[in-house]
PDB file of N, CA and C in Angstrom:
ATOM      1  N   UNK A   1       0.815  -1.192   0.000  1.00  0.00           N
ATOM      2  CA  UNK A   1       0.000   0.000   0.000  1.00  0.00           C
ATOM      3  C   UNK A   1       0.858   1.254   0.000  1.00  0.00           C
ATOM      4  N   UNK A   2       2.406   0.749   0.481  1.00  0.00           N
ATOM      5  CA  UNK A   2       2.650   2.493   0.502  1.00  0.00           C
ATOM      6  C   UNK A   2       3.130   2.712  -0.963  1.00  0.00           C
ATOM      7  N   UNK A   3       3.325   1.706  -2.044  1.00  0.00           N
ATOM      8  CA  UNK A   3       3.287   2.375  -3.291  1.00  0.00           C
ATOM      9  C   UNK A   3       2.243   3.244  -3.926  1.00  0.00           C
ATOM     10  N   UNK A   4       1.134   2.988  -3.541  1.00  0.00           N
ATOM     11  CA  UNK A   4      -0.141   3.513  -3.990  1.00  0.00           C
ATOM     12  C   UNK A   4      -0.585   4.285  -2.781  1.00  0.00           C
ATOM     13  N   UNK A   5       0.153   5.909  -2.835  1.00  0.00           N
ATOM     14  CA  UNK A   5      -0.883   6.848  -1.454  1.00  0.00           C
ATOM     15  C   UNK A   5      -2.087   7.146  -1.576  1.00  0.00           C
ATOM     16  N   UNK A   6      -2.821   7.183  -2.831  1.00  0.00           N
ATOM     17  CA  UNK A   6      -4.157   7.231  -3.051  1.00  0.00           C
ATOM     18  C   UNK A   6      -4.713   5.759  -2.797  1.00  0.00           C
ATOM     19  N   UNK A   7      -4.379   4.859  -2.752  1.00  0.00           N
ATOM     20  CA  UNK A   7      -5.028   3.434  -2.110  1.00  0.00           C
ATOM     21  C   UNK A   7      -5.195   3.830  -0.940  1.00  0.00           C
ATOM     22  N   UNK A   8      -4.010   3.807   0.255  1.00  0.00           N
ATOM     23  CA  UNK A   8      -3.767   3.921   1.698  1.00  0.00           C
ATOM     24  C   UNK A   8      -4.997   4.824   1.661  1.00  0.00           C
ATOM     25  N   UNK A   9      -4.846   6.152   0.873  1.00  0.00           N
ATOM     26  CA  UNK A   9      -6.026   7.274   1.547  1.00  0.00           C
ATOM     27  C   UNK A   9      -7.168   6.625   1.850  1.00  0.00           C
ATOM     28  N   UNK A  10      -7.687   5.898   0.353  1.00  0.00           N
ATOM     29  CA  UNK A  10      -9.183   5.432   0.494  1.00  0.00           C
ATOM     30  C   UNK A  10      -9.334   4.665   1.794  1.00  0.00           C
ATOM     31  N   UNK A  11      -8.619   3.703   2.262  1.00  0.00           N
ATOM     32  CA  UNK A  11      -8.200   2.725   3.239  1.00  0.00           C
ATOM     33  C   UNK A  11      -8.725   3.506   4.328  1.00  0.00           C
ATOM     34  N   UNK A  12      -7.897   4.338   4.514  1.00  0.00           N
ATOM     35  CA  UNK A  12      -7.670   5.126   5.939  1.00  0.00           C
ATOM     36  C   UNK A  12      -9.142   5.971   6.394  1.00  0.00           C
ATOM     37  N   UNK A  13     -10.156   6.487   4.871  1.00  0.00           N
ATOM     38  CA  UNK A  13     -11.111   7.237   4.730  1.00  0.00           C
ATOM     39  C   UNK A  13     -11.728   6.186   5.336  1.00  0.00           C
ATOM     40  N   UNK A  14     -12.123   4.888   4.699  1.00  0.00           N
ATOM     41  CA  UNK A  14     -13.360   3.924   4.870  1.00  0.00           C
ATOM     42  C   UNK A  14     -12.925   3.653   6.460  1.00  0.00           C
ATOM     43  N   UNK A  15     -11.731   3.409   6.939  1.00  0.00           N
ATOM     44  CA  UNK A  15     -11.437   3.140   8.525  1.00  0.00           C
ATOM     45  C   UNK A  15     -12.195   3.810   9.356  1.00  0.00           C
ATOM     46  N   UNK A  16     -11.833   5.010   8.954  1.00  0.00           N
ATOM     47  CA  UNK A  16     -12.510   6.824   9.879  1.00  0.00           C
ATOM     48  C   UNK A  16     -13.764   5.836   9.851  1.00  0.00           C
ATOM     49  N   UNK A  17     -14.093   6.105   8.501  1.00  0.00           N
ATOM     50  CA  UNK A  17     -15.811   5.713   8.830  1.00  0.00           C
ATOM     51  C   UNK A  17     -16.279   5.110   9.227  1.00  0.00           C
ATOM     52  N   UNK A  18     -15.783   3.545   9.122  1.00  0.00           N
ATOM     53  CA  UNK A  18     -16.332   1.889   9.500  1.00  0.00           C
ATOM     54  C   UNK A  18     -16.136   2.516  11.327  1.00  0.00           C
ATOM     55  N   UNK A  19     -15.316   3.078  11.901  1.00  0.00           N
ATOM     56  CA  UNK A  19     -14.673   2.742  13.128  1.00  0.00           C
ATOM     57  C   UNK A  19     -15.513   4.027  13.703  1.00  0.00           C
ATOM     58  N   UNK A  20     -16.057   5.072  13.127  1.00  0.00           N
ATOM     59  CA  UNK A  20     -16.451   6.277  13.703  1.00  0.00           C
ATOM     60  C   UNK A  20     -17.969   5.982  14.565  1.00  0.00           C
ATOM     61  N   UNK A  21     -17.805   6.763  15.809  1.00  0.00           N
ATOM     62  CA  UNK A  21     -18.762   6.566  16.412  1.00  0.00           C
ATOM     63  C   UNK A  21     -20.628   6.532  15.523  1.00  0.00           C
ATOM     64  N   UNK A  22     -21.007   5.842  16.609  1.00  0.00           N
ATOM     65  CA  UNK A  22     -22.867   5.989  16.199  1.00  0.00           C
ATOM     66  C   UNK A  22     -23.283   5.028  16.677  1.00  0.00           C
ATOM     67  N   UNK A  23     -24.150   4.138  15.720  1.00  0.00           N
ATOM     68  CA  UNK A  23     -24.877   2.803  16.957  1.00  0.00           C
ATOM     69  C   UNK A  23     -24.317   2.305  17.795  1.00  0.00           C
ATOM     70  N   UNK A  24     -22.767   2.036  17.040  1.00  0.00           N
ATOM     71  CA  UNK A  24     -21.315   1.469  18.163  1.00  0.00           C
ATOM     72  C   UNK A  24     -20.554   2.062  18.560  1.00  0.00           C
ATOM     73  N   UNK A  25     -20.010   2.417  19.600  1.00  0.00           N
ATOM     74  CA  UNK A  25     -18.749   2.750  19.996  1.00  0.00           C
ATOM     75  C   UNK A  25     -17.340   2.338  19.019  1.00  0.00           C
ATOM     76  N   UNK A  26     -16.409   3.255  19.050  1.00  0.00           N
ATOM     77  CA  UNK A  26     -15.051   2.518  17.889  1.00  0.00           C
ATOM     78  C   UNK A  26     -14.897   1.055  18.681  1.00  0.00           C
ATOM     79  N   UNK A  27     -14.748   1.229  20.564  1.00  0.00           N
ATOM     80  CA  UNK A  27     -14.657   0.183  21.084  1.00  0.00           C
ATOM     81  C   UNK A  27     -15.323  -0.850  20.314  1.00  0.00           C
ATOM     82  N   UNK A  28     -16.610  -1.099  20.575  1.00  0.00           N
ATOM     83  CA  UNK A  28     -17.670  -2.244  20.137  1.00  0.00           C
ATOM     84  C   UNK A  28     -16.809  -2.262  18.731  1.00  0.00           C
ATOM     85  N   UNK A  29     -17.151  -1.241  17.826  1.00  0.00           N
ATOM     86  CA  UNK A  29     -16.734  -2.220  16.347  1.00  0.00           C
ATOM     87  C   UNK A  29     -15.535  -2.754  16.584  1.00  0.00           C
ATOM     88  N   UNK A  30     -14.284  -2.482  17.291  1.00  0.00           N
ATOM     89  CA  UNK A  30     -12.746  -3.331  17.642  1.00  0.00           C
ATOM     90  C   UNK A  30     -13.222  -4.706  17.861  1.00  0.00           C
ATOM     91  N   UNK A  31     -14.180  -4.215  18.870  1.00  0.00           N
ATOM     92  CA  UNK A  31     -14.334  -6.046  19.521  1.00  0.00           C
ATOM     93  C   UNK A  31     -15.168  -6.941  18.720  1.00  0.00           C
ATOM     94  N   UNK A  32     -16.156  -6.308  18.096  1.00  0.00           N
ATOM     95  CA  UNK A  32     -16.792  -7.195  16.627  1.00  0.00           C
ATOM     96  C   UNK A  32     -15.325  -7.718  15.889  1.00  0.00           C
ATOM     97  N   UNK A  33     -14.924  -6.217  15.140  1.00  0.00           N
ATOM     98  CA  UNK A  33     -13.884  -6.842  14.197  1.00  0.00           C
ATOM     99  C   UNK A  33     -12.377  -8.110  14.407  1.00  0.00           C
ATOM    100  N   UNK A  34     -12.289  -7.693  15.902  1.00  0.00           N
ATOM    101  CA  UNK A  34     -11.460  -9.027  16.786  1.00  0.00           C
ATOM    102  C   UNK A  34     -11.939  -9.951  16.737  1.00  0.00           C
ATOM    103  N   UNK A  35     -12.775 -10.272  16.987  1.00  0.00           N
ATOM    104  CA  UNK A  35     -14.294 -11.654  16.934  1.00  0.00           C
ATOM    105  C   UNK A  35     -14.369 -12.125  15.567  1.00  0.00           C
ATOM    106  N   UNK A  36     -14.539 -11.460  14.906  1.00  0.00           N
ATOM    107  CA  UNK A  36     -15.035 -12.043  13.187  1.00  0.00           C
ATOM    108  C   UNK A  36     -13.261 -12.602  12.859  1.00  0.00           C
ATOM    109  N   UNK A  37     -12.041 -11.780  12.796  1.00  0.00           N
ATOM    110  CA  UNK A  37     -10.756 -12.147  12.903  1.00  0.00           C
ATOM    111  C   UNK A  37     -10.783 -13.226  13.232  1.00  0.00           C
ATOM    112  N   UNK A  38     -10.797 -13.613  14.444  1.00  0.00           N
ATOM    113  CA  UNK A  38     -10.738 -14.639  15.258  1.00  0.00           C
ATOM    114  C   UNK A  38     -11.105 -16.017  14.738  1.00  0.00           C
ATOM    115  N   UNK A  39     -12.378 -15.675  14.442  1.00  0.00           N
ATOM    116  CA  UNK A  39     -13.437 -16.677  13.474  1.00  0.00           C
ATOM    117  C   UNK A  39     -12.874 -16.756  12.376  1.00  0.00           C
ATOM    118  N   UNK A  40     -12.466 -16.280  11.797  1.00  0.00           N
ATOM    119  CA  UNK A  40     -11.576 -16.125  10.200  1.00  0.00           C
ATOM    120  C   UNK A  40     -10.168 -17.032  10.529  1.00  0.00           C
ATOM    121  N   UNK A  41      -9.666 -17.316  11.794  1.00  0.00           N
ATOM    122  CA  UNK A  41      -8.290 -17.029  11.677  1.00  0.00           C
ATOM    123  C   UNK A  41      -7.178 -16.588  11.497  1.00  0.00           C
ATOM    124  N   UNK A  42      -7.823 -15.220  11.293  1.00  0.00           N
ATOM    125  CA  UNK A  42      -6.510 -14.184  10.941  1.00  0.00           C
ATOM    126  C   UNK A  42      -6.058 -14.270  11.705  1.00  0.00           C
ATOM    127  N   UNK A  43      -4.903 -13.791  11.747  1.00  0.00           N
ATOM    128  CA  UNK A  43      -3.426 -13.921  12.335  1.00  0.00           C
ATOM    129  C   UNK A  43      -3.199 -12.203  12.414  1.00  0.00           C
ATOM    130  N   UNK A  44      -3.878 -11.298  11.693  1.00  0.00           N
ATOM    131  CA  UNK A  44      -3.621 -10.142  12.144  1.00  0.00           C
ATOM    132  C   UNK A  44      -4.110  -9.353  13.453  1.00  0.00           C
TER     133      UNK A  44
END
C-alpha cells in the first residue's frame, strides 16, 4: 500500500468511517472486528 498513497487514503477514509462513532462505539466495532478475525483465523 505504501506504493499507492491514493489506495492507503481510500483505506484510511473507509477506517474513519467503518470505526467512527454511532450505533457502536469505535470500542464495540474493535471487539466485533477481533471476533469475526478470530473466526476467520486471521493472524492479524
Amino acid at each position: 500500500m505504501s506504493h499507492r498513497p491514493d489506495f492507503l487514503a481510500a483505506i484510511m477514509d473507509a477506517s474513519r468511517l467503518h470505526f467512527s462513532d454511532g450505533a457502536l462505539t469505535r470500542a464495540q466495532h474493535e471487539m466485533i472486528a477481533s471476533y469475526v478475525s478470530a473466526l476467520n483465523r486471521c493472524h492479524y
